[in-house]
Protein backbone atom coordinates (compact mmCIF):
# COMPACT_ATOMS: atom_id res chain seq x y z
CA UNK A 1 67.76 131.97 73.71
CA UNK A 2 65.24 128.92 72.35
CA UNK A 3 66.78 125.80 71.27
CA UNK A 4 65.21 123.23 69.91
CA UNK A 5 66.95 119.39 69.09
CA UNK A 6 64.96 117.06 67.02
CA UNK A 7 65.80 113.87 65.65
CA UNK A 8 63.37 113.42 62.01
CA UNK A 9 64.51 110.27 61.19
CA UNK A 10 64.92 111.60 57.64
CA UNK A 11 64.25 114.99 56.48
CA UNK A 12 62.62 114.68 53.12
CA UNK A 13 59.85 113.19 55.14
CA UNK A 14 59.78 115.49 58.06
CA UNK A 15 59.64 118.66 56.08
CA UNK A 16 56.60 116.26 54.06
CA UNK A 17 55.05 116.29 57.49
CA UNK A 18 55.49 119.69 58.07
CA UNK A 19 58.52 120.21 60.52
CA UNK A 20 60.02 123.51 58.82
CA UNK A 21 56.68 125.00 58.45
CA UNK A 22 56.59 124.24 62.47
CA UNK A 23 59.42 125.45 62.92
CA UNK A 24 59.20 128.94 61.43
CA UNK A 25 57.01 129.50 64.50
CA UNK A 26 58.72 128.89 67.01
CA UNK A 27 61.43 132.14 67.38
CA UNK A 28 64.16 130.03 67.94
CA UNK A 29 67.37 130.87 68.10
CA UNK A 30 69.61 127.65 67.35
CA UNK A 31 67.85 124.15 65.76
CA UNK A 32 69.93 121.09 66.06
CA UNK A 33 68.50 118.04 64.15
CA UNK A 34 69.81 114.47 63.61
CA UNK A 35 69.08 111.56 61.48
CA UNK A 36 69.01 113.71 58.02
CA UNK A 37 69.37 110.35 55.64
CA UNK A 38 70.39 112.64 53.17
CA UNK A 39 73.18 114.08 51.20
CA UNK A 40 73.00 117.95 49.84
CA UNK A 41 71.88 117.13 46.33
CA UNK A 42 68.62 115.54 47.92
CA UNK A 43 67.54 118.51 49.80
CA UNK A 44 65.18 121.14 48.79
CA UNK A 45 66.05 124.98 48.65
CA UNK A 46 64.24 125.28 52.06
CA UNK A 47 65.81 122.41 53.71
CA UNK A 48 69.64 123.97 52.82
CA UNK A 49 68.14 127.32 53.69
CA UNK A 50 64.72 128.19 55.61
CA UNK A 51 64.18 131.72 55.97
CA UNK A 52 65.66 133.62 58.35
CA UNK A 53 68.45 131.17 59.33
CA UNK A 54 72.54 130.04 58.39
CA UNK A 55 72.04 126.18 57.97
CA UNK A 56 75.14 123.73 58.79
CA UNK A 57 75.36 119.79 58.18
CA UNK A 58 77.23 117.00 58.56
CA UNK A 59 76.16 114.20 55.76
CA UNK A 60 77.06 110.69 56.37
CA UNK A 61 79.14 108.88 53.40
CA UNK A 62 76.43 106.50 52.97
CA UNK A 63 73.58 107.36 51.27
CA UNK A 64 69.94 107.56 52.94
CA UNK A 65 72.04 107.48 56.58
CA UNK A 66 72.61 108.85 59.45
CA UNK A 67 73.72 113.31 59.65
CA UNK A 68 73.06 115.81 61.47
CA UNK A 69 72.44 119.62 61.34
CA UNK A 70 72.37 122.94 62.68
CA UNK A 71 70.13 125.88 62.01
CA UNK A 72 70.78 129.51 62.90
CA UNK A 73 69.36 132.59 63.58
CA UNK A 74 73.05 134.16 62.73
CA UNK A 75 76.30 133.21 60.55
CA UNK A 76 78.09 131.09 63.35
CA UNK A 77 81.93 132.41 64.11
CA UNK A 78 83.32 129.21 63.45
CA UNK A 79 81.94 125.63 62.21
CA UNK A 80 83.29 122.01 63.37
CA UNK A 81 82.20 119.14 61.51
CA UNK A 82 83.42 116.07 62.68
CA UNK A 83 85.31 114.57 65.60
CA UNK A 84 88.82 113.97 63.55
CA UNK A 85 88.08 110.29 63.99
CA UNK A 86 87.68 108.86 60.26
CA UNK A 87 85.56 105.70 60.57
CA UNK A 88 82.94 108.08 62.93
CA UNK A 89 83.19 111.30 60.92
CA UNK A 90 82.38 108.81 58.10
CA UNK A 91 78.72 108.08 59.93
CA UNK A 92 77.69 112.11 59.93
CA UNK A 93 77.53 112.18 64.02
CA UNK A 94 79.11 115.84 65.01
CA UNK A 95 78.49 119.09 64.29
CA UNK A 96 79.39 121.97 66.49
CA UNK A 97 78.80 125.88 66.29
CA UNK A 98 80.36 128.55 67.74
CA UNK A 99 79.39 132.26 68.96
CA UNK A 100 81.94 133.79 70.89
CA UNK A 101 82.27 131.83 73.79
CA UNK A 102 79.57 129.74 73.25
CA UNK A 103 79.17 125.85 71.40
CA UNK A 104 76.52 124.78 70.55
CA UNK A 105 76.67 120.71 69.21
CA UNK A 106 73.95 118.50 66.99
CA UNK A 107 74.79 115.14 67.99
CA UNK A 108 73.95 112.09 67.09
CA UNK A 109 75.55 108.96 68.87
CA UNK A 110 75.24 105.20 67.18
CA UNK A 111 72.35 103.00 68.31
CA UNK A 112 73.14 99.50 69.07
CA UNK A 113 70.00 98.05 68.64
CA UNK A 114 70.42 96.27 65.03
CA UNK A 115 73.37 93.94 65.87
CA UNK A 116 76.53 93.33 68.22
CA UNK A 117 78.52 94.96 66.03
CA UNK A 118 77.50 98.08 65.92
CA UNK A 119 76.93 98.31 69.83
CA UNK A 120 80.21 97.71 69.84
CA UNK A 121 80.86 100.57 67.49
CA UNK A 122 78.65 102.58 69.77
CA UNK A 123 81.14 101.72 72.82
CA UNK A 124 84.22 102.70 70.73
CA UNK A 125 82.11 105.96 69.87
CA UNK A 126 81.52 106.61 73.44
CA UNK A 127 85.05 106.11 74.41
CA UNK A 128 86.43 108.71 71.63
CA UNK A 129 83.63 111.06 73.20
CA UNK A 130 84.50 111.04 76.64
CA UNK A 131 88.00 112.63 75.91
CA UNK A 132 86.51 115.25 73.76
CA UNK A 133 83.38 116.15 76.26
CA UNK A 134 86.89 116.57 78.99
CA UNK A 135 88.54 119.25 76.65
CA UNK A 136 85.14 120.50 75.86
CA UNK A 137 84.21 120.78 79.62
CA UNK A 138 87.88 122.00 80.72
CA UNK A 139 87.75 124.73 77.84
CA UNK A 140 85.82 127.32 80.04
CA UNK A 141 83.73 127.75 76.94
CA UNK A 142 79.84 127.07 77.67
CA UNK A 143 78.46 124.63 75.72
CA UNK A 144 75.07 122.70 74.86
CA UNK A 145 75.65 118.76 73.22
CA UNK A 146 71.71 118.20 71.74
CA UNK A 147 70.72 115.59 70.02
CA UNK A 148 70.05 112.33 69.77
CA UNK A 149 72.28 110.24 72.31
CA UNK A 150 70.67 106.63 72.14
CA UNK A 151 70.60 106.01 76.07
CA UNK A 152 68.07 106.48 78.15
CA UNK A 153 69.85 107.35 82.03
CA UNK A 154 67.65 106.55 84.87
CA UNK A 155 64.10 104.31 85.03
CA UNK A 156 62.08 107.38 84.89
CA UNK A 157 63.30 108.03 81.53
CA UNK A 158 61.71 104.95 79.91
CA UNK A 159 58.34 103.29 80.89
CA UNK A 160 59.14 99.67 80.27
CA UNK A 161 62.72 99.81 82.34
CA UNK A 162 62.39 96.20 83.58
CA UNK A 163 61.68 94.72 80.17
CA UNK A 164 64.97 97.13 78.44
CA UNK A 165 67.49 96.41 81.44
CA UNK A 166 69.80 93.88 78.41
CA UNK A 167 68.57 95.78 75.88
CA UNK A 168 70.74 98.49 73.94
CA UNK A 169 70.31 101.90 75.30
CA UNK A 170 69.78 100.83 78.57
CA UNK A 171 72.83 99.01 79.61
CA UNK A 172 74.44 99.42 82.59
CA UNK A 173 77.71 100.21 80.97
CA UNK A 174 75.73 103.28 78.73
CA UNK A 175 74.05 104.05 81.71
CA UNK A 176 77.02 104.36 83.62
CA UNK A 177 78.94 106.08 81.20
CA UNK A 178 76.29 108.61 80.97
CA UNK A 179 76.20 108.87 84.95
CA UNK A 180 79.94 109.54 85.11
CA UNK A 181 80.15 111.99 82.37
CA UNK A 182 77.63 114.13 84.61
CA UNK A 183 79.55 113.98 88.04
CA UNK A 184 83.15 113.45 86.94
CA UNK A 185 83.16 116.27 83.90
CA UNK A 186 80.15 118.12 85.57
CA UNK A 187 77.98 118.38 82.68
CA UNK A 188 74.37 119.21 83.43
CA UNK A 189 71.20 117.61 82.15
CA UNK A 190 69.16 120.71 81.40
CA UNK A 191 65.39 118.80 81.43
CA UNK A 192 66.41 116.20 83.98
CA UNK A 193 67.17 119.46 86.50
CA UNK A 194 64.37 121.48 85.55
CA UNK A 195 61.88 118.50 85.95
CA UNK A 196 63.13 115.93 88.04
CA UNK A 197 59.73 113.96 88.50
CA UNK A 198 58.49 114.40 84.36
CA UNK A 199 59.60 111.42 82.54
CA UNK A 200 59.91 113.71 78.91
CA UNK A 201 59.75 110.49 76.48
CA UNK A 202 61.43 111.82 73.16
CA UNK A 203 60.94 108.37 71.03
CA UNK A 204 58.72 105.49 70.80
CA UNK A 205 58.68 102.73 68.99
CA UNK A 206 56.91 102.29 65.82
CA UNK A 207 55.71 99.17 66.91
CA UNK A 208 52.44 98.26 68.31
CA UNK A 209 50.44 101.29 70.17
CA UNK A 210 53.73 103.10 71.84
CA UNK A 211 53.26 106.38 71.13
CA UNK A 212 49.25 106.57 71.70
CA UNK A 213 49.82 104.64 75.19
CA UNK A 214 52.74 106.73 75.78
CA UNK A 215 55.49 103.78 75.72
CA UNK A 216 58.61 105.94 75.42
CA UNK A 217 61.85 106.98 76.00
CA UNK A 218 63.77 109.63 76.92
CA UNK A 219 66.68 109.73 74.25
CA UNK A 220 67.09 113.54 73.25
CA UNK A 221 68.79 115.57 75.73
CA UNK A 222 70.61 119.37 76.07
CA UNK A 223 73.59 118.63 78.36
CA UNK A 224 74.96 121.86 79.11
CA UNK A 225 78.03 123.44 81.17
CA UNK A 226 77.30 124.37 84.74
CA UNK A 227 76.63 127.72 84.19
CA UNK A 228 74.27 127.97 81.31
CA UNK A 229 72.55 125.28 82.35
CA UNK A 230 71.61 127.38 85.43
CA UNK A 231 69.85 130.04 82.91
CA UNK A 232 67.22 127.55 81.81
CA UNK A 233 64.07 128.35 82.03
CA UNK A 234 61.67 126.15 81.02
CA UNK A 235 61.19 122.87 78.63
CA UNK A 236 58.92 121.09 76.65
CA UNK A 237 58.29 117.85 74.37
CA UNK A 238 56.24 119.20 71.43
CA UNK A 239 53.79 116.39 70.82
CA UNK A 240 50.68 118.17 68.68
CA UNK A 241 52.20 117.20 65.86
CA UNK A 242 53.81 114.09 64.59
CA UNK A 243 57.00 114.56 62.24
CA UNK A 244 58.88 111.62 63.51
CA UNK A 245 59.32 108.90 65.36
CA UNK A 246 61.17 111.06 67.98
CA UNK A 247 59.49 114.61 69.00
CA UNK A 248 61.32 117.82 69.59
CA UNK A 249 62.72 119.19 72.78
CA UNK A 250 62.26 122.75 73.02
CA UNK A 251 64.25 124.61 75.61
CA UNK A 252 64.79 128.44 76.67
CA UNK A 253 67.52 129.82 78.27
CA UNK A 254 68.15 133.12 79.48
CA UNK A 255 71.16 134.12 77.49
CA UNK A 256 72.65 136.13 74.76
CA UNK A 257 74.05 135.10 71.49
């Protein structure tokens, strides 16, 4: 089973930069991708539907925004859009899958970059989150969360750590949070355990030469149950092409739909 999360920060202008031509490549199974800034009337035929797969989205109220998506090989079992939390449903953050005992979640989590206001809407997201990741993680169901989750955990995962340690994304309270949902609901980061020396930077800035000097982060994770975490087999960043600011994480696991 291949699955691939990718954040496109819009996709109007990823598919323009030829992400779903990529992608038709790449025999995967399940596609999770975040940051649509879309609605359904502004995507194309091939963005609602690229051949061979059952798409899925979550759009965010506000126009040009936020959303996030789900591409499949096969009609999922049953669809979850949203969280049941009104003023975060609103934003376009959730979207889960399911085949048979299996979930499968595009996720997108609040940045709190822009302002104090909406880090503080990212720790009120967080806190609704941790008591759903509990059920999710108590269910005996296996599941992969994939997306876009705006912290990056541990020094390795960003090259400037120092300069980002009062910076949003790398608080200690995010990075804490994130620490604690691993050990106390024993949730597994998939790249993290297959490479624990390889930083895997997912984003970099747009701002001065980031991305050619390799300035990144690692924001895009799998976190998956015990158990199917263990199937993984290997990982990548795919990096010879540029549809985003944020590149796509590509892992397979040995496991049946």
């Amino acid at each position: 089973m291949r699955i691939i999360s990718a954040n496109l920060n819009g996709i109007r202008s990823a598919t323009s930069k030829g992400f779903l031509t990529w992608l038709a490549g790449q025999n995967a199974d399940i596609i999770g991708v975040q940051e649509l800034k879309a609605q359904a009337a502004d995507l194309s035929p091939e963005m609602q539907s690229p051949a061979g797969f059952t798409a899925y989205f979550h759009y965010a109220e506000k126009k040009g925004y936020s959303g996030v998506g789900l591409y499949c090989r096969r009609a999922a079992d049953q669809v979850i859009v949203g969280l049941g939390i009104p003023e975060i449903d609103a934003e376009g953050r959730y979207l889960e899958v399911r085949f048979g005992n299996l979930s499968v979640i595009s996720l997108y989590l609040p940045s709190g970059s822009s302002s104090e206001e909406r880090q503080a809407v990212k720790f009120v997201f967080l806190e609704h989150f941790w008591s759903h990741l509990a059920s999710l993680s108590a269910s005996g169901r296996d599941v992969i969360v994939m997306g876009d989750w705006n912290i990056a955990h541990n020094e390795i995962d960003l090259k400037n750590w120092k300069g980002n340690l009062k910076n949003s994304g790398f608080l200690p309270e995010e990075r804490a949070w994130f620490t604690r949902m691993l050990s106390e609901l024993q949730l597994v980061d998939v790249w993290r355990t297959l490479y624990p020396e390889v930083p895997g930077y997912t984003w970099w800035s747009n701002r001065g030469q980031a991305y050619a000097k390799d300035v990144g982060w690692r924001i895009d994770y799998q976190i998956a149950t015990p158990q199917l975490a263990a199937t993984a087999q290997q990982a990548y960043v795919y990096k010879d092409e540029k549809f985003s600011d944020h590149a796509p994480l590509v892992i397979d696991y040995d496991y049946s739909i």
